[in-house]
C-alpha atoms as a PDB file:
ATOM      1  CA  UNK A   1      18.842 -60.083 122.400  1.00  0.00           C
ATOM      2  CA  UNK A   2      15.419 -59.632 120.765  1.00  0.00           C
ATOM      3  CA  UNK A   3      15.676 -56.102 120.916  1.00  0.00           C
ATOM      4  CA  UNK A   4      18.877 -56.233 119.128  1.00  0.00           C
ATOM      5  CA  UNK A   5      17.779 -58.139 116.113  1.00  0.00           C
ATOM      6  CA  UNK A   6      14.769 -55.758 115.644  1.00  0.00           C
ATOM      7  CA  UNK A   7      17.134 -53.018 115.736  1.00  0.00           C
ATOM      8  CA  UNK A   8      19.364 -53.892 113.293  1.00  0.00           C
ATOM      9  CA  UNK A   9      16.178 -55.374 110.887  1.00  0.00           C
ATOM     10  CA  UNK A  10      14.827 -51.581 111.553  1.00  0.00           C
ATOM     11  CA  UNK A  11      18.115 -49.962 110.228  1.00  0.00           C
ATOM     12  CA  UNK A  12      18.439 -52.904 107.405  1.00  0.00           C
ATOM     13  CA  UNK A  13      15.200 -52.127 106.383  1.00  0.00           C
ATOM     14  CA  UNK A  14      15.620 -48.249 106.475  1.00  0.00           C
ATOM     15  CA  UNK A  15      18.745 -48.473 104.833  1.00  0.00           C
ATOM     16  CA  UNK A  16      16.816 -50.729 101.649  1.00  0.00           C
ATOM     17  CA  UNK A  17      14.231 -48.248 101.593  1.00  0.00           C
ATOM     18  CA  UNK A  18      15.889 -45.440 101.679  1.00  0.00           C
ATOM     19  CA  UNK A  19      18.215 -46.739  98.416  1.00  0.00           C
ATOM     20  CA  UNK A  20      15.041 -47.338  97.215  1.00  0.00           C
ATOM     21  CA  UNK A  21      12.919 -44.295  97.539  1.00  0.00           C
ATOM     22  CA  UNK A  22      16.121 -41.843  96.407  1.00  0.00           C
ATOM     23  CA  UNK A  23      16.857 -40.329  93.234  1.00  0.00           C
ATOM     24  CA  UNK A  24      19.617 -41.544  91.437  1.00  0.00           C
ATOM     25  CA  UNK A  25      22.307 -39.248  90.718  1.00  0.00           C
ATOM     26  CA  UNK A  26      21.599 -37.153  87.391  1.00  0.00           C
ATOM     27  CA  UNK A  27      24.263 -35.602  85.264  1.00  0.00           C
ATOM     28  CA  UNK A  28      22.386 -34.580  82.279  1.00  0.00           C
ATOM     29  CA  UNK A  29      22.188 -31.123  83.400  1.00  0.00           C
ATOM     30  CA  UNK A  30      24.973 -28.536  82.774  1.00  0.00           C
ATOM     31  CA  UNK A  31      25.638 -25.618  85.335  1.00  0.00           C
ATOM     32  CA  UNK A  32      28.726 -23.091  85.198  1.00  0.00           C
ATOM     33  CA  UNK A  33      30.780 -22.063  87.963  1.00  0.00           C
ATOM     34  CA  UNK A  34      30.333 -18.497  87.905  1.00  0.00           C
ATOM     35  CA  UNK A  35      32.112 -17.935  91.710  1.00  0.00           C
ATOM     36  CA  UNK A  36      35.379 -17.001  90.390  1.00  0.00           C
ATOM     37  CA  UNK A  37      37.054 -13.573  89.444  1.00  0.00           C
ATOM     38  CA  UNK A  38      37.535 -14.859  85.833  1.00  0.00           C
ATOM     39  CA  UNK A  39      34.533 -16.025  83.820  1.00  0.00           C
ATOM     40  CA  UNK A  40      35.390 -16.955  80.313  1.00  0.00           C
ATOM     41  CA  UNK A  41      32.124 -16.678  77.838  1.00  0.00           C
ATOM     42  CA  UNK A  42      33.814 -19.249  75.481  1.00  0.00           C
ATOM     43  CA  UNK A  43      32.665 -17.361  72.355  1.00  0.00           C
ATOM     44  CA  UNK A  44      35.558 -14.141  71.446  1.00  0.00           C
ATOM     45  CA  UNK A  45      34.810 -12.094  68.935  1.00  0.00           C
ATOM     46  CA  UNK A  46      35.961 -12.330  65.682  1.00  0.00           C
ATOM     47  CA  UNK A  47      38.387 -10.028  64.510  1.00  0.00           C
ATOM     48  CA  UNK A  48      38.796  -8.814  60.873  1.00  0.00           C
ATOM     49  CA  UNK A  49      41.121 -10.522  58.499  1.00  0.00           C
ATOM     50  CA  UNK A  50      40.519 -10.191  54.653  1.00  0.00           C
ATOM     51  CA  UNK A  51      40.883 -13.981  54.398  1.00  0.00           C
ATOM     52  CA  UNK A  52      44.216 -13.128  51.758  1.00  0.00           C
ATOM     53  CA  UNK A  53      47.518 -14.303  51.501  1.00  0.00           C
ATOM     54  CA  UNK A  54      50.507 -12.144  52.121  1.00  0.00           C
ATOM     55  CA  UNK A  55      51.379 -10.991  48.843  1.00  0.00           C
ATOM     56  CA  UNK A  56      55.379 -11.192  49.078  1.00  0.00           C
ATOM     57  CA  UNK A  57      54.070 -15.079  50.405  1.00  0.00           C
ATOM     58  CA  UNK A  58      52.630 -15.716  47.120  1.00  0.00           C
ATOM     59  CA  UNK A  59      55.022 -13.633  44.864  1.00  0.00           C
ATOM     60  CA  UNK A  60      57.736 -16.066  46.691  1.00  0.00           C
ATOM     61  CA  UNK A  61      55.687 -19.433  46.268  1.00  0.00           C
ATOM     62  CA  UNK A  62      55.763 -18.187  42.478  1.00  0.00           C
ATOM     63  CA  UNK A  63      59.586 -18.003  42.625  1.00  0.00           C
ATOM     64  CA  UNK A  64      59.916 -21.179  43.710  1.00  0.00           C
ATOM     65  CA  UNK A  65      57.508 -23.013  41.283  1.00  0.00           C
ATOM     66  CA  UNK A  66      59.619 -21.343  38.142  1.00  0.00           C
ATOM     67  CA  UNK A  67      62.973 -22.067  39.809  1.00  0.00           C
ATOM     68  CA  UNK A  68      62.509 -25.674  40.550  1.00  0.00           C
ATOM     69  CA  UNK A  69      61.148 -26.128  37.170  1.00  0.00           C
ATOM     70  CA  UNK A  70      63.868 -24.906  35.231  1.00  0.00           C
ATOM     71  CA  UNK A  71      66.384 -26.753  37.701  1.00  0.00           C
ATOM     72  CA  UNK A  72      63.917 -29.990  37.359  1.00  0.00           C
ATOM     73  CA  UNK A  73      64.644 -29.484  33.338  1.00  0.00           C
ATOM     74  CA  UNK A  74      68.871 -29.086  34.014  1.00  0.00           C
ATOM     75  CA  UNK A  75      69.032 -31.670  36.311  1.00  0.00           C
ATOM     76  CA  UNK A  76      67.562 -34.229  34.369  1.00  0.00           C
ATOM     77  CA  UNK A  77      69.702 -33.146  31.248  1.00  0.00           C
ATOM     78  CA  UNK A  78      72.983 -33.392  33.524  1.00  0.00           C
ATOM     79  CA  UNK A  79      71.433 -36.863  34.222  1.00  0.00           C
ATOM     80  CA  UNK A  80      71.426 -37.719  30.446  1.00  0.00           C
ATOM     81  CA  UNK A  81      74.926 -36.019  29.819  1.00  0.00           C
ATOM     82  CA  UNK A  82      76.427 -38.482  32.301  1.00  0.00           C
ATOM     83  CA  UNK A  83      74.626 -41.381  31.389  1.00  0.00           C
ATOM     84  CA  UNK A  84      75.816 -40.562  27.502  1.00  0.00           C
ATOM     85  CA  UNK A  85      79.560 -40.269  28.641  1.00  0.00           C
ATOM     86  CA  UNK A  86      79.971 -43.395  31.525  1.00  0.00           C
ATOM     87  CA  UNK A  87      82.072 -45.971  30.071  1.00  0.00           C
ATOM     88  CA  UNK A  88      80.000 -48.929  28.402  1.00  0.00           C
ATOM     89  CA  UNK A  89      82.729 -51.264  29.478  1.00  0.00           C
ATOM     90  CA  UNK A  90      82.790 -53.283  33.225  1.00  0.00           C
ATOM     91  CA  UNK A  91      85.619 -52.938  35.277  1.00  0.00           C
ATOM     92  CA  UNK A  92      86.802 -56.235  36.821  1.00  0.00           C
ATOM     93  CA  UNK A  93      88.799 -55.319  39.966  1.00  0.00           C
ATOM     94  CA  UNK A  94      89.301 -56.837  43.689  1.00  0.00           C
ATOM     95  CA  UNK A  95      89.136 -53.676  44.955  1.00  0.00           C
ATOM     96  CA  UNK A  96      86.238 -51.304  44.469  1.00  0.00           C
ATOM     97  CA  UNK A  97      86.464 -47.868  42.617  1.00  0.00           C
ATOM     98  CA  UNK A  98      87.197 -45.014  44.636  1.00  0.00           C
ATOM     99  CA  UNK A  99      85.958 -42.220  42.130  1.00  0.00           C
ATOM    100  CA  UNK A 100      82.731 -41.465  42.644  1.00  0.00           C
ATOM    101  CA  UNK A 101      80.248 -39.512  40.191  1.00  0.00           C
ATOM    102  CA  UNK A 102      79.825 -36.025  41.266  1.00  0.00           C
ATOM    103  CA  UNK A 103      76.136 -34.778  41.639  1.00  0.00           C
ATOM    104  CA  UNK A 104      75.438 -31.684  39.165  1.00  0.00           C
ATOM    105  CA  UNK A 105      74.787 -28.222  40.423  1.00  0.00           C
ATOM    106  CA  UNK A 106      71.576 -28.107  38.803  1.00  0.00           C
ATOM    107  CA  UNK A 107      70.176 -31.021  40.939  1.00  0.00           C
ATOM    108  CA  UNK A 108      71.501 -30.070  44.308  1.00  0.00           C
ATOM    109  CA  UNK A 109      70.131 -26.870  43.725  1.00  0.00           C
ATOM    110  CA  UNK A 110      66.836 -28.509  42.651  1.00  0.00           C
ATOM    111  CA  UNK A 111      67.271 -30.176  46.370  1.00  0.00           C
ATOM    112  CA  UNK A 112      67.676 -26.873  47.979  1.00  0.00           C
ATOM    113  CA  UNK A 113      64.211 -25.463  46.004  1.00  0.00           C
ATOM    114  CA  UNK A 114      62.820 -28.473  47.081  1.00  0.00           C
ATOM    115  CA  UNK A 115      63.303 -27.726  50.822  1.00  0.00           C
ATOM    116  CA  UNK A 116      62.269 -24.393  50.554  1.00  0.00           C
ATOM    117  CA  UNK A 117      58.826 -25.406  49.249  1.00  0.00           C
ATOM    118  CA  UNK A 118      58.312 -27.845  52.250  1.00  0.00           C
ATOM    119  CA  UNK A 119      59.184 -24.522  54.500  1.00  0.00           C
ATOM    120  CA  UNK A 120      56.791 -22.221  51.897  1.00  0.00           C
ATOM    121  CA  UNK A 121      54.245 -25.406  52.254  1.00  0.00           C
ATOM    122  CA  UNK A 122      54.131 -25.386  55.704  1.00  0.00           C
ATOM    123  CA  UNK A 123      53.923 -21.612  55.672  1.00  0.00           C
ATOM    124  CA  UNK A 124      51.156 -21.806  54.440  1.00  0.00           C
ATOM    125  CA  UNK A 125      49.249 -24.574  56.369  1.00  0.00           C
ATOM    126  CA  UNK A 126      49.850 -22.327  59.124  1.00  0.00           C
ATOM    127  CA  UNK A 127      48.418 -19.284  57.603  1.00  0.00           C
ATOM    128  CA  UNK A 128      44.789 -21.291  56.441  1.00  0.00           C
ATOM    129  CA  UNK A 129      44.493 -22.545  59.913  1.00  0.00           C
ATOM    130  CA  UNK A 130      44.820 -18.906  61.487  1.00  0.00           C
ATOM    131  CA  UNK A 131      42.798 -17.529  58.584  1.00  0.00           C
ATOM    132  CA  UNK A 132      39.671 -20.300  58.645  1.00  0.00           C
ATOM    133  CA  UNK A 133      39.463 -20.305  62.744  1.00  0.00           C
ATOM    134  CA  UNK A 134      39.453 -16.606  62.826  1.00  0.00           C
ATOM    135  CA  UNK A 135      36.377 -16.692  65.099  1.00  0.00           C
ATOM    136  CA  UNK A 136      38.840 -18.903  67.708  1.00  0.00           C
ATOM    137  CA  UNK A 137      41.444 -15.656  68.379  1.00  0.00           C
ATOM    138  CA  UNK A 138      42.078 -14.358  71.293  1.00  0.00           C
ATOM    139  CA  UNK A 139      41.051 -10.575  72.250  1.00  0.00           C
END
């Protein structure tokens, strides 16, 4: 019985020391796997790109700007036409009024410019990000 408890305070008391004496686990050193087929340096090179717009880009962003602000300038005088010309008077009814005020062709059109220049917009978002991380392309 003796023998039993000295045993297990021998492997108690290696097991304590050995925690002990070790060295902890250390992460603060980085090592790549180089065993594969595959190694990827992480750093491609940069290709060349002037850094420019397309041209026809700009020349259509340019398009745009004029049209919508010559529809902006209709569609706001269409506005003041048919504010000038509604009847002054209320209407007393039980049942509401079926006609409805058409919207003018200048301001749907000035709704149609206005979606192309959230396309041209994000056009262009698209072509700064592939134009300022150049040095990220692929080869």
């Amino acid at each position: 019985m003796k023998t039993m408890k000295s045993i297990a305070w021998v492997i108690g008391l290696t097991v304590v020391a050995g925690g002990i004496l070790s060295n902890p686990a250390r992460a603060d050193q980085s090592f790549s796997d180089i065993t594969g087929t595959n190694i990827w340096n992480n750093i491609p090179p940069v290709l060349g790109t002037n850094g420019k717009l397309d041209p026809k880009l700009v020349e259509n962003i340019t398009r745009v700007n004029r049209d919508s602000e010559a529809a902006f300038e209709a569609c706001n005088a269409a506005l003041a036409q048919i504010e000038q010309t509604a009847p002054t008077t209320r209407r007393f009814a039980r049942q509401p009024s079926n006609v409805t005020a058409e919207v003018p062709t200048a301001c749907r059109q000035l709704e149609q410019l206005r979606t192309e220049a959230e396309n041209l917009r994000a056009t262009v978002e698209q072509t700064q990000r592939t134009l300022s991380r150049s040095e990220f392309a692929a080869w």
